[in-house]
N, C-alpha and C. Protein backbone atom coordinates (compact mmCIF):
# COMPACT_ATOMS: atom_id res chain seq x y z
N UNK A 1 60.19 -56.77 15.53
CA UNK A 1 59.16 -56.64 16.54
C UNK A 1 59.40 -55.35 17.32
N UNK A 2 58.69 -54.85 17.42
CA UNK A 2 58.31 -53.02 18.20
C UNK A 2 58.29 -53.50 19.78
N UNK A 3 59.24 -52.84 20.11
CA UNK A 3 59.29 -53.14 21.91
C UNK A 3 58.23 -51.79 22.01
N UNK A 4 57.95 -52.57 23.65
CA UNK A 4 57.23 -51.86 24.25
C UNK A 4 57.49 -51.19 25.50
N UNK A 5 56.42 -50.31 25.84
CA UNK A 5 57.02 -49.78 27.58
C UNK A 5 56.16 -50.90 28.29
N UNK A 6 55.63 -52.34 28.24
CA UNK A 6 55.40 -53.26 29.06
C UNK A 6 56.68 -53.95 29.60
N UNK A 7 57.80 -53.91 28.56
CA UNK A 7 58.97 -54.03 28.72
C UNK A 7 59.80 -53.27 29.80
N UNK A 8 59.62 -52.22 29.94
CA UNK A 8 60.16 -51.27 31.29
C UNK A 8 59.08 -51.92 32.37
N UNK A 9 59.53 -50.96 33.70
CA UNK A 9 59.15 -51.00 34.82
C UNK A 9 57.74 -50.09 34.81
N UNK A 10 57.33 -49.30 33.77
CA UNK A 10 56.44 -48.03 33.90
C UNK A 10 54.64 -48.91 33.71
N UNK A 11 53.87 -49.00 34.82
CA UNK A 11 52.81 -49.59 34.84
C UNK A 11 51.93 -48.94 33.92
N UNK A 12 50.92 -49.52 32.98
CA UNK A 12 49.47 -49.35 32.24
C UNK A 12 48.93 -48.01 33.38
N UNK A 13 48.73 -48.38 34.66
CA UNK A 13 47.91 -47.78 35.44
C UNK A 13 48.72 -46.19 35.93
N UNK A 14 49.87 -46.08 35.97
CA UNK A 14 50.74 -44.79 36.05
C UNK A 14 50.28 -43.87 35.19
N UNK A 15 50.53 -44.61 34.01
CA UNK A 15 50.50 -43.66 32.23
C UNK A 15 49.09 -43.29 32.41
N UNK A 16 48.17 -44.58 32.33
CA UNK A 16 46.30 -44.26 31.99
C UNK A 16 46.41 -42.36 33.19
N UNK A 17 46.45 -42.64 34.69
CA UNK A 17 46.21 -41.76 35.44
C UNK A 17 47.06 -40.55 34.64
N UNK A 18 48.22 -40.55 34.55
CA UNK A 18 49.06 -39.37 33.81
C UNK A 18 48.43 -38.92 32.52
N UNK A 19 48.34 -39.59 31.64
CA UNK A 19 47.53 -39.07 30.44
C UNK A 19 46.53 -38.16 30.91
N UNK A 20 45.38 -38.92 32.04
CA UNK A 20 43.94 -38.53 31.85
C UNK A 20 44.23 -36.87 32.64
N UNK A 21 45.36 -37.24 33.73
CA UNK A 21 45.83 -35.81 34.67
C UNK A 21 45.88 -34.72 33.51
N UNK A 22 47.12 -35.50 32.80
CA UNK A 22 47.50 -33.87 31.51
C UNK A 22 46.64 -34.11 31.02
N UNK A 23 45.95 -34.35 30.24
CA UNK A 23 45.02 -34.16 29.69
C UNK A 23 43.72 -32.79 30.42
N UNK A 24 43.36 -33.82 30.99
CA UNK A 24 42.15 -32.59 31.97
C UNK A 24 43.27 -31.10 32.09
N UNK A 25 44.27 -31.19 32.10
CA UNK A 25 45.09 -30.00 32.80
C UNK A 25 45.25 -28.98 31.58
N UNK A 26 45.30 -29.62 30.31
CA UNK A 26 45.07 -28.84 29.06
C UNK A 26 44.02 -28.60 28.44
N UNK A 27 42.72 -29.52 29.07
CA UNK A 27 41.53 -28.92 28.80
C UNK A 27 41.26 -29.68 27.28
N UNK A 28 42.44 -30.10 26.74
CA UNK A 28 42.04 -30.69 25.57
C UNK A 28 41.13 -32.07 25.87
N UNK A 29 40.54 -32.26 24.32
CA UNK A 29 39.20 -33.70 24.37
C UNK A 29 40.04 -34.90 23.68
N UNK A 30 39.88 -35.98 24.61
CA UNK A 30 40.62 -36.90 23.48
C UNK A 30 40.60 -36.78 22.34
N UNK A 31 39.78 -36.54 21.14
CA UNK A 31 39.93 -36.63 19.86
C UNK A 31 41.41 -35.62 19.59
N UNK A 32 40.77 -34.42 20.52
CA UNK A 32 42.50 -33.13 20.02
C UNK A 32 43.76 -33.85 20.35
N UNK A 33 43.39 -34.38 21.19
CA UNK A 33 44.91 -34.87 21.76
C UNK A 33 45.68 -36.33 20.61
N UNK A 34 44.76 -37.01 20.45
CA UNK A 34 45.22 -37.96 19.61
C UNK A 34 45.44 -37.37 18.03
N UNK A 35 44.72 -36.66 17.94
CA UNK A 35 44.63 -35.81 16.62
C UNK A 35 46.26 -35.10 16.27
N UNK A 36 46.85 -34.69 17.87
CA UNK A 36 47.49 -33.77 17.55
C UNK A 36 48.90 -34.96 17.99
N UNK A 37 48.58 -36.07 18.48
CA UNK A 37 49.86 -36.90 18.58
C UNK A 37 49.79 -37.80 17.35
N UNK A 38 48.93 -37.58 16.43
CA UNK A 38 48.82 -38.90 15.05
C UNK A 38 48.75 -40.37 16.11
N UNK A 39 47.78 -40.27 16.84
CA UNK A 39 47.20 -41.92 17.16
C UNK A 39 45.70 -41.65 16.96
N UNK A 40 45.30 -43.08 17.06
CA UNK A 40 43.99 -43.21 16.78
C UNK A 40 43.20 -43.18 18.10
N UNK A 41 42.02 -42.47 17.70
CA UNK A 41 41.17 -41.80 19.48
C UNK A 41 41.37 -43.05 19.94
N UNK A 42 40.79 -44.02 19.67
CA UNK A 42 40.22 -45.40 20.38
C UNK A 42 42.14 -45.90 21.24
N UNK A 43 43.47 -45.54 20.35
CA UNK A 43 44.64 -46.00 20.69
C UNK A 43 44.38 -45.50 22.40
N UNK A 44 44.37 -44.04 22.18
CA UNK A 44 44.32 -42.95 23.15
C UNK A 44 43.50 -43.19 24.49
N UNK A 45 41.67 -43.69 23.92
CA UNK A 45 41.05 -44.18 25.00
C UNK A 45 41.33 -45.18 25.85
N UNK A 46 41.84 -46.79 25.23
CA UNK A 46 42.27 -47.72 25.72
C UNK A 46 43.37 -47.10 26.68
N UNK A 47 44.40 -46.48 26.26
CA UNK A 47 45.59 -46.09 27.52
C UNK A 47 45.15 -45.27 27.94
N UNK A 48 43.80 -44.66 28.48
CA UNK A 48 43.48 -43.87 29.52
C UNK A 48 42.98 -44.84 30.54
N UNK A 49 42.45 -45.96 29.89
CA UNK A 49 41.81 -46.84 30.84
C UNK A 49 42.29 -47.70 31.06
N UNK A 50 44.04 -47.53 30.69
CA UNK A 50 45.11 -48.65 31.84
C UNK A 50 45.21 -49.91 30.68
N UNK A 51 44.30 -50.28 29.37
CA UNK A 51 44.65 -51.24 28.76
C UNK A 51 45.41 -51.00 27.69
N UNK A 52 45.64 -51.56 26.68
CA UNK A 52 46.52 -51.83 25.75
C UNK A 52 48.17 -51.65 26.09
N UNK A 53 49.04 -51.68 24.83
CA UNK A 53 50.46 -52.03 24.92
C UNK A 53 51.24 -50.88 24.16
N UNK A 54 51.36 -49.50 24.77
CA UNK A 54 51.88 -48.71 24.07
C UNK A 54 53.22 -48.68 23.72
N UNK A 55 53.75 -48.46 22.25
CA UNK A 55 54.59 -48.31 22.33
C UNK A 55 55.23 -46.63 23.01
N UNK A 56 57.02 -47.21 22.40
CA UNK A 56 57.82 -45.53 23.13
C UNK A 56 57.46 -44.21 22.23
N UNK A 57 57.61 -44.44 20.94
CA UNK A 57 57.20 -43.63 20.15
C UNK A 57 55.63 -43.21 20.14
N UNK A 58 54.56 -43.98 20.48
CA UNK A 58 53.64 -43.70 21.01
C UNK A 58 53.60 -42.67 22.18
N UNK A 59 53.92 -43.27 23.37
CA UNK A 59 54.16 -42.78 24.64
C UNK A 59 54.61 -40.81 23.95
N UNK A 60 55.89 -40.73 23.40
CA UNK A 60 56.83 -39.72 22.95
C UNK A 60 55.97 -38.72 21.97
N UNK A 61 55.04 -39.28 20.95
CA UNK A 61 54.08 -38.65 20.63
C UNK A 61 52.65 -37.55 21.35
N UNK A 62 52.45 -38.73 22.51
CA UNK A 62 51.34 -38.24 23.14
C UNK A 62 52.43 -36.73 24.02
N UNK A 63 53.37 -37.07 24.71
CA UNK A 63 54.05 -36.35 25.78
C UNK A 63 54.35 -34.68 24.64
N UNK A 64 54.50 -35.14 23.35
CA UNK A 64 54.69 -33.72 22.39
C UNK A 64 52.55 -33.14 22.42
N UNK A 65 52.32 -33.73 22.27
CA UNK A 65 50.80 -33.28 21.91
C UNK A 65 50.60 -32.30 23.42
N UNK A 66 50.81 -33.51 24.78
CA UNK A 66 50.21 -32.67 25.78
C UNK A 66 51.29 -31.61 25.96
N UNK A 67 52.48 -31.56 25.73
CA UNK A 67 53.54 -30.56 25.98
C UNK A 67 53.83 -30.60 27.68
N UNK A 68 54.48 -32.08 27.69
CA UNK A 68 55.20 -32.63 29.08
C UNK A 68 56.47 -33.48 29.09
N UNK A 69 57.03 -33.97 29.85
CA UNK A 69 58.22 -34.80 29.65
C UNK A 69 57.66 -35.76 29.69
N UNK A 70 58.92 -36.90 28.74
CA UNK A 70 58.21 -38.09 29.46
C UNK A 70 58.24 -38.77 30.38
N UNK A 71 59.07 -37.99 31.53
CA UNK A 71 58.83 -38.53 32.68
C UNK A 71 57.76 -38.28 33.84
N UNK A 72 56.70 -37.19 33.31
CA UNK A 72 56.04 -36.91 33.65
C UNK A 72 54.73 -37.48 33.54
N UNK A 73 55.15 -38.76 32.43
CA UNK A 73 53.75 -39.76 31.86
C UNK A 73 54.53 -41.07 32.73
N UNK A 74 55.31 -40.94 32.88
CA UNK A 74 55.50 -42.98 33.04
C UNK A 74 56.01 -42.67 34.71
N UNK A 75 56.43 -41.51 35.78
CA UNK A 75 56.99 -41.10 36.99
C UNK A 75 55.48 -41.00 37.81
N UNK A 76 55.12 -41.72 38.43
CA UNK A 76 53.83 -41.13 39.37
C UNK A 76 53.96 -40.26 40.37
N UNK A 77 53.03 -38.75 40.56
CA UNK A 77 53.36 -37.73 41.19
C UNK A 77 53.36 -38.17 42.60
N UNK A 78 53.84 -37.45 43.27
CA UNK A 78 54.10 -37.93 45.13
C UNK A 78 53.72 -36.95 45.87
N UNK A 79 53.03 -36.66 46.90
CA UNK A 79 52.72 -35.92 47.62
C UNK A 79 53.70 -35.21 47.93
N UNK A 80 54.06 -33.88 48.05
CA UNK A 80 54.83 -33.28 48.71
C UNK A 80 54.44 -32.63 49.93
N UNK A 81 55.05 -33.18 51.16
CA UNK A 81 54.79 -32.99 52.59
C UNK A 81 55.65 -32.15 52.61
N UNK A 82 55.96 -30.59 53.56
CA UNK A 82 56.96 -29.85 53.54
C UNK A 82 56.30 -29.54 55.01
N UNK A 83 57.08 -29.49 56.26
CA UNK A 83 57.00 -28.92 57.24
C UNK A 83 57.78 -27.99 57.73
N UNK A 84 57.61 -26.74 58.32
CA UNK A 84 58.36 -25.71 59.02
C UNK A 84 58.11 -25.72 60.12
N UNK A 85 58.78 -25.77 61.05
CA UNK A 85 58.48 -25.49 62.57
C UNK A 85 58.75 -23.98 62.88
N UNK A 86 57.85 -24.10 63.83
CA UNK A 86 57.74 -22.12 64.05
C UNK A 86 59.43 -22.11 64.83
N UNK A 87 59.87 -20.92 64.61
CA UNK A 87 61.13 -20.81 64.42
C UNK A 87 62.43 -21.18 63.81
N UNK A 88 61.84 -21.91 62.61
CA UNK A 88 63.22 -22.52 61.93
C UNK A 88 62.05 -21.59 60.23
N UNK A 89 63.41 -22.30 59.54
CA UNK A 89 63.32 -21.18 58.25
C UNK A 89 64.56 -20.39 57.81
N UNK A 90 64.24 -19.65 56.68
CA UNK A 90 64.92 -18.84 56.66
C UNK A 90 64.12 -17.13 56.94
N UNK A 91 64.59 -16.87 57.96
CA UNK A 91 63.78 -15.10 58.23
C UNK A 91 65.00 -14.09 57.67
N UNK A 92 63.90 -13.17 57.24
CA UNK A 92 64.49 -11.82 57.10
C UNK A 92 63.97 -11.06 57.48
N UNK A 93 65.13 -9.88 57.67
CA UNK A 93 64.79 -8.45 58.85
C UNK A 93 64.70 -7.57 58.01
N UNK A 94 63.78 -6.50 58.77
CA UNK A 94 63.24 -5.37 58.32
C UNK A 94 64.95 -4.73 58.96
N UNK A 95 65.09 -3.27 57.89
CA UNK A 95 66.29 -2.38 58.50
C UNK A 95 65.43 -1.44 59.37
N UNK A 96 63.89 -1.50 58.82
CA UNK A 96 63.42 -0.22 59.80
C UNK A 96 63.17 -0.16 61.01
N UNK A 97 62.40 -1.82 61.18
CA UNK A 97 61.49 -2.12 62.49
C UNK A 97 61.80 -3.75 62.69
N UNK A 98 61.10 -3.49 63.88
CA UNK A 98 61.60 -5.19 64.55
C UNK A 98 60.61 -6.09 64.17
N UNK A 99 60.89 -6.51 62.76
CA UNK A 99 59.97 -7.09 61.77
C UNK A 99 60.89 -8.19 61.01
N UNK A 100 60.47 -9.63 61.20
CA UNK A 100 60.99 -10.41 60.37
C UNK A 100 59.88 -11.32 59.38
N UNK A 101 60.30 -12.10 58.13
CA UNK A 101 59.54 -12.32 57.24
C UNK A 101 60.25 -13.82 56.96
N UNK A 102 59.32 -15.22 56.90
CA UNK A 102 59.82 -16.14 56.91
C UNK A 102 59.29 -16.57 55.46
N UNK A 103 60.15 -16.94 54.45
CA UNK A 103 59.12 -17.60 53.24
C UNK A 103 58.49 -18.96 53.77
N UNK A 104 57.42 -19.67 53.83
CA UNK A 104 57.40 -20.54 53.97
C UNK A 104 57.04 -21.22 52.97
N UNK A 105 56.40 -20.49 51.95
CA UNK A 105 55.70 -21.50 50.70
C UNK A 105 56.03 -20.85 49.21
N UNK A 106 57.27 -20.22 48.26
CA UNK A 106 56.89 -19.89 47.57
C UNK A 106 55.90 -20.23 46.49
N UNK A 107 56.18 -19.28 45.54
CA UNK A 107 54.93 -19.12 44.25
C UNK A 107 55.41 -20.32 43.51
N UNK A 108 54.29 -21.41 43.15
CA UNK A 108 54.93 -22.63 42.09
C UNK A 108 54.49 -21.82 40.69
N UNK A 109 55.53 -22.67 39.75
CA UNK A 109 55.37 -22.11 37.78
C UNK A 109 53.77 -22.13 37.51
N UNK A 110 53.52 -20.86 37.14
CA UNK A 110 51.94 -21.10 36.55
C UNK A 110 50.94 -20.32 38.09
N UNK A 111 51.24 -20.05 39.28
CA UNK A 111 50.63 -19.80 40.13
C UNK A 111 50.93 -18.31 40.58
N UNK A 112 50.38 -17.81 41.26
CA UNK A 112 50.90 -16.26 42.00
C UNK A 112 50.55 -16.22 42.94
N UNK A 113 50.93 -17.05 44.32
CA UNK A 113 51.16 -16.67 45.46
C UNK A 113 52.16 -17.27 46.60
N UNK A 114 52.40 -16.57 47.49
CA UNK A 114 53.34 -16.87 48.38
C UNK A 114 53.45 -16.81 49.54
N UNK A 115 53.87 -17.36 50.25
CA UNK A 115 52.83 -17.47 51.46
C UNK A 115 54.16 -17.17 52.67
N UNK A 116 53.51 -16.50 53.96
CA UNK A 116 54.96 -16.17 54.84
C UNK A 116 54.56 -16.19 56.16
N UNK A 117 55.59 -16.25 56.97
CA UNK A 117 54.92 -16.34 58.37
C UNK A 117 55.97 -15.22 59.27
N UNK A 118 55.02 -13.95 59.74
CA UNK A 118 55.98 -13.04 60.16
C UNK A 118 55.88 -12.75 61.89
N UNK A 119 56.83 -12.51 62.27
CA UNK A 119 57.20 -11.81 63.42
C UNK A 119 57.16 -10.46 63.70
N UNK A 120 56.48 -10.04 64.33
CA UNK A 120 56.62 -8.33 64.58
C UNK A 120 56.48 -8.04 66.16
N UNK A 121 57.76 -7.27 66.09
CA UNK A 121 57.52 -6.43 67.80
C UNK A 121 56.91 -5.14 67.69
N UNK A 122 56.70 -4.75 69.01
CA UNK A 122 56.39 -3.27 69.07
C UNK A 122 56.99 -2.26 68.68
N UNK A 123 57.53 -1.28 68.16
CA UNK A 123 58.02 -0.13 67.64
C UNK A 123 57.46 0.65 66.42
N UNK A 124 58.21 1.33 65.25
CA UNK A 124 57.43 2.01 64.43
C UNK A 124 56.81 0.86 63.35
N UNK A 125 56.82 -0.16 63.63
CA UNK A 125 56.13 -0.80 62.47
C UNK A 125 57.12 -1.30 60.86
N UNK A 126 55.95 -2.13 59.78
CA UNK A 126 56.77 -1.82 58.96
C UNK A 126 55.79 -1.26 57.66
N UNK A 127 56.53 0.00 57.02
CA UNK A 127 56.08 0.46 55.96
C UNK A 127 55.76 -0.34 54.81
N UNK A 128 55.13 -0.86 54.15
CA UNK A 128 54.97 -1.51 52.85
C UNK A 128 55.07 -0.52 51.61
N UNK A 129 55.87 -0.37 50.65
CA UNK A 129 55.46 0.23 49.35
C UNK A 129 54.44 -0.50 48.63
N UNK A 130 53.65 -0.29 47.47
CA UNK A 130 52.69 -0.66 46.91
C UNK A 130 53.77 -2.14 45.60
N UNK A 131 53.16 -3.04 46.38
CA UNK A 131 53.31 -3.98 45.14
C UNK A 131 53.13 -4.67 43.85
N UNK A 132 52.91 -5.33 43.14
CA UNK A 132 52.83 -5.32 41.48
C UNK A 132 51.12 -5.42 41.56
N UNK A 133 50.26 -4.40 40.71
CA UNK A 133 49.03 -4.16 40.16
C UNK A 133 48.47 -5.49 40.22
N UNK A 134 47.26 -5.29 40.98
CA UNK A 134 46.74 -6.59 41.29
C UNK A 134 47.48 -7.25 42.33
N UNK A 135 47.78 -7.29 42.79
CA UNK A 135 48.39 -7.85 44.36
C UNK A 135 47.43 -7.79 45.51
N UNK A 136 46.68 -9.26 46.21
CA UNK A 136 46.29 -8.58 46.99
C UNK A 136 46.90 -9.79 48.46
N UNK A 137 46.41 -8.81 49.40
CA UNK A 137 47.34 -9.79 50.82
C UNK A 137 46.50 -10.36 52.09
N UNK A 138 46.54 -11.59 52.23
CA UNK A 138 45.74 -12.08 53.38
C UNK A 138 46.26 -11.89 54.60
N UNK A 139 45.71 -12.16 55.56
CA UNK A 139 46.46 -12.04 56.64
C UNK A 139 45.46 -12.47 57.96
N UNK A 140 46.03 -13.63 58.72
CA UNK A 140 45.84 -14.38 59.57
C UNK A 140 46.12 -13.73 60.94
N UNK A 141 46.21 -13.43 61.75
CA UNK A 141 46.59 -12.91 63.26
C UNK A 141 46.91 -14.57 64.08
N UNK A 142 48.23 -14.88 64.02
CA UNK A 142 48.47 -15.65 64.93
C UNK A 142 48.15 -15.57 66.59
N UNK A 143 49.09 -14.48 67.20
CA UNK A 143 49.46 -14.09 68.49
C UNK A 143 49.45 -12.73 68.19
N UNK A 144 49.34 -12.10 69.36
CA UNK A 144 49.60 -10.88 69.85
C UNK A 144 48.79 -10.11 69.33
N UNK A 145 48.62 -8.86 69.09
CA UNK A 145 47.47 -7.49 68.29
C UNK A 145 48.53 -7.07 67.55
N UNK A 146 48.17 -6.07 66.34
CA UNK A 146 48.88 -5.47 65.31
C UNK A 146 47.30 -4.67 64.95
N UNK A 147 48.21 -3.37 64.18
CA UNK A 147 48.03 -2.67 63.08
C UNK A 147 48.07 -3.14 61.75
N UNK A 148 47.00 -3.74 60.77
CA UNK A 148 47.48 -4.13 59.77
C UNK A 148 46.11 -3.28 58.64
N UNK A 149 46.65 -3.08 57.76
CA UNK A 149 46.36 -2.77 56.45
C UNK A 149 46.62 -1.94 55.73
N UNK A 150 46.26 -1.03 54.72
CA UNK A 150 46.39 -0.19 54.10
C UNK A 150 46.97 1.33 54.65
N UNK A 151 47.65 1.62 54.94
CA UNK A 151 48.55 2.94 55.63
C UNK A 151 47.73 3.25 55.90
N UNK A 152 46.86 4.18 55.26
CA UNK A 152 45.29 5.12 55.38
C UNK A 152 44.53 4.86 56.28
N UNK A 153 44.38 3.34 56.70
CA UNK A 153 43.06 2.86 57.20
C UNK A 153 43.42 1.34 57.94
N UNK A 154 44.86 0.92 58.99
CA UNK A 154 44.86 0.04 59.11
C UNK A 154 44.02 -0.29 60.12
N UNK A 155 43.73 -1.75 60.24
CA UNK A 155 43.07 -2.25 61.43
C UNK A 155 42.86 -2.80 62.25
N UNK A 156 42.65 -2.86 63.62
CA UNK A 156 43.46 -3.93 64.39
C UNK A 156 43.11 -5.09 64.69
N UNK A 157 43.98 -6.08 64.68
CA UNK A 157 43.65 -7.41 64.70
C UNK A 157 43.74 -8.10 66.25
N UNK A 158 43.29 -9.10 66.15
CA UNK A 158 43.53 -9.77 67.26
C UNK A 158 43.98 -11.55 66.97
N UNK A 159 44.17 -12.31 68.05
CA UNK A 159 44.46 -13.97 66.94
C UNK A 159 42.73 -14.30 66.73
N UNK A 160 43.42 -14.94 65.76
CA UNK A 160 42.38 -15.66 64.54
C UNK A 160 41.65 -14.72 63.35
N UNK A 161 42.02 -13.26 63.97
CA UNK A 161 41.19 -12.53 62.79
C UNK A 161 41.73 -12.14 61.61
N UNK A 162 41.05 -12.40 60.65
CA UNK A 162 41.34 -12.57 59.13
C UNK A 162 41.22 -11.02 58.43
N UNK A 163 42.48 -10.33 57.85
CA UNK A 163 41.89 -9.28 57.02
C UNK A 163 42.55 -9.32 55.48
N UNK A 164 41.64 -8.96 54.33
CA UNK A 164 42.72 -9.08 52.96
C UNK A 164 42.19 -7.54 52.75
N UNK A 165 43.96 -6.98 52.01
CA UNK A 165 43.43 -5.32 51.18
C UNK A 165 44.38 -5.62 50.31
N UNK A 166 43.96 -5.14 49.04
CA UNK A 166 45.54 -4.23 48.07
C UNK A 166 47.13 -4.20 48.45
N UNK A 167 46.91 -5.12 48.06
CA UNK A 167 48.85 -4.96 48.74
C UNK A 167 49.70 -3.95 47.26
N UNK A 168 48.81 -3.65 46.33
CA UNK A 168 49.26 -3.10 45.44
C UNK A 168 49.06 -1.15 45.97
N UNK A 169 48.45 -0.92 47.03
CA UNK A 169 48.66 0.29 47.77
C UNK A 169 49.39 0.20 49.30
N UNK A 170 49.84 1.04 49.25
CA UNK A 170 51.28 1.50 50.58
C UNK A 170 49.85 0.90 51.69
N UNK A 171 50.73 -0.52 52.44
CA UNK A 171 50.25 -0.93 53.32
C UNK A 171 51.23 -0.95 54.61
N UNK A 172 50.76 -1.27 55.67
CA UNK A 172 51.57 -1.25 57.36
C UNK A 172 51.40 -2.78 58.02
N UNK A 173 52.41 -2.94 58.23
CA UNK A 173 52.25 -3.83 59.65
C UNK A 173 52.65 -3.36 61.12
N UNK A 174 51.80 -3.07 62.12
CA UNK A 174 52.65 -2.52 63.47
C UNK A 174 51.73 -3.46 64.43
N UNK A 175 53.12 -3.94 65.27
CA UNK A 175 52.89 -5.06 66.32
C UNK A 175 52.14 -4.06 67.74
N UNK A 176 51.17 -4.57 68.18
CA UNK A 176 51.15 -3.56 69.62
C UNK A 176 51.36 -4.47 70.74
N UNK A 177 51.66 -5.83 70.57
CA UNK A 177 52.53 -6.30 71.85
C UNK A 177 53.53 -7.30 71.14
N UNK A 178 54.90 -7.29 72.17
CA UNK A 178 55.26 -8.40 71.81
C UNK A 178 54.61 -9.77 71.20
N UNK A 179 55.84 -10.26 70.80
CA UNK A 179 55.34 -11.75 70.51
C UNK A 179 54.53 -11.65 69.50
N UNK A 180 54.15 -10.62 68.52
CA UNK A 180 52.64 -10.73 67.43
C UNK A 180 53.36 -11.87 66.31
N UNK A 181 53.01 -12.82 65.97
CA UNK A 181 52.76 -13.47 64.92
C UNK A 181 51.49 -13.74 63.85
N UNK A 182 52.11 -13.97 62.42
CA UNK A 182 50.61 -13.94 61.62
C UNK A 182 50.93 -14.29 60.61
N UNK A 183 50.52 -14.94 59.54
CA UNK A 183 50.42 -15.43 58.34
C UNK A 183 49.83 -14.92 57.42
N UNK A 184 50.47 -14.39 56.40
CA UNK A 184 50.56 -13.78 55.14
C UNK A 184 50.51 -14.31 54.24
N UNK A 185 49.19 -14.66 53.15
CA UNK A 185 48.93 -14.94 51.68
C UNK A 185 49.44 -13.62 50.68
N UNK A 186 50.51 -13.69 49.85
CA UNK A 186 50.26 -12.46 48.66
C UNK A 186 50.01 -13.23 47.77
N UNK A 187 48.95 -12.68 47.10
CA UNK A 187 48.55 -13.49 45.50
C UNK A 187 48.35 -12.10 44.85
N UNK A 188 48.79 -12.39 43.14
CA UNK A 188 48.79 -11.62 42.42
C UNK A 188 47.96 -12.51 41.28
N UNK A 189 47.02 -11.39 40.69
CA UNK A 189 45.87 -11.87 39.69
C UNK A 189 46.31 -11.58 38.31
């Protein structure tokens, strides 16, 4: 007799949602997917819709077709809550200017952007060199006024105002009062 994963702890309703997730996420149609794990569509449909009794080798088949673990079919995903409080983090300093840079969100596998929350005082600012082709940079105005954009042509902000340019050309940040804070999207295309 062929054990099953009804036998584990891993619910019908985990797998159905996980399948149908990877699935949509590869864009493949049930027929490809069963096609390409050797089950039968109808095996495939039933465990999208939480019924039947799959076996492991089943299960292990489908997880090669979608190209996932299998803990990624039978583990249900969890929200990830991540909070930073303004002043905690890890910051880094500019050597030039009184400029610090907090990561708060890096880039996840498969994505290109990263997200930061910076500090700038008054003095010469900080120089940006041009970053990787296609780069471009958001930028939020927390507190205070700044100089922000493109060396050539920056512009000044105030809080709440939103500017994106080329971060792939020599850009500036310069604080014109204490206290400037602001939030930084870089995404690369």
């Amino acid at each position: 007799m062929e054990r099953t994963l009804m036998d584990s702890k891993a619910p019908l309703d985990v797998i159905a949602g996980s399948l149908r997730r990877e699935r949509a996420r590869t864009g493949l149609s049930l027929s490809e997917v069963a096609k390409r794990a050797g089950v039968a569509k109808s095996t495939l449909s039933q465990l999208e819709s939480g019924t039947g009794n799959p076996s492991v080798e089943t299960l292990w088949a489908l997880c090669v077709a979608l190209e996932i673990q299998f803990g990624d079919l039978i583990d249900p995903p969890r929200p990830k809550v991540q909070v930073i409080r303004a002043g905690e983090g890890p910051a880094i300093r500019s050597e030039k200017a009184d400029y610090s840079a907090t990561l708060v969100a890096s880039c996840p596998p498969n994505a290109r952007r990263d997200i930061y929350r910076l500090t700038i005082e008054p003095g010469p600012g900080r120089d940006s060199e041009p970053h990787m082709p296609g780069t471009i940079e958001h930028v939020v105005l927390g507190t205070g006024r700044a100089l922000i954009g493109l060396s050539t042509e920056p512009v000044e902000l105030t809080p709440g105002d939103y500017i994106a340019y080329p971060g792939d050309l020599p850009h500036v940040f310069r604080a014109l009062e204490p206290g400037t804070t602001l939030v930084l999207v870089s995404e690369t295309a």
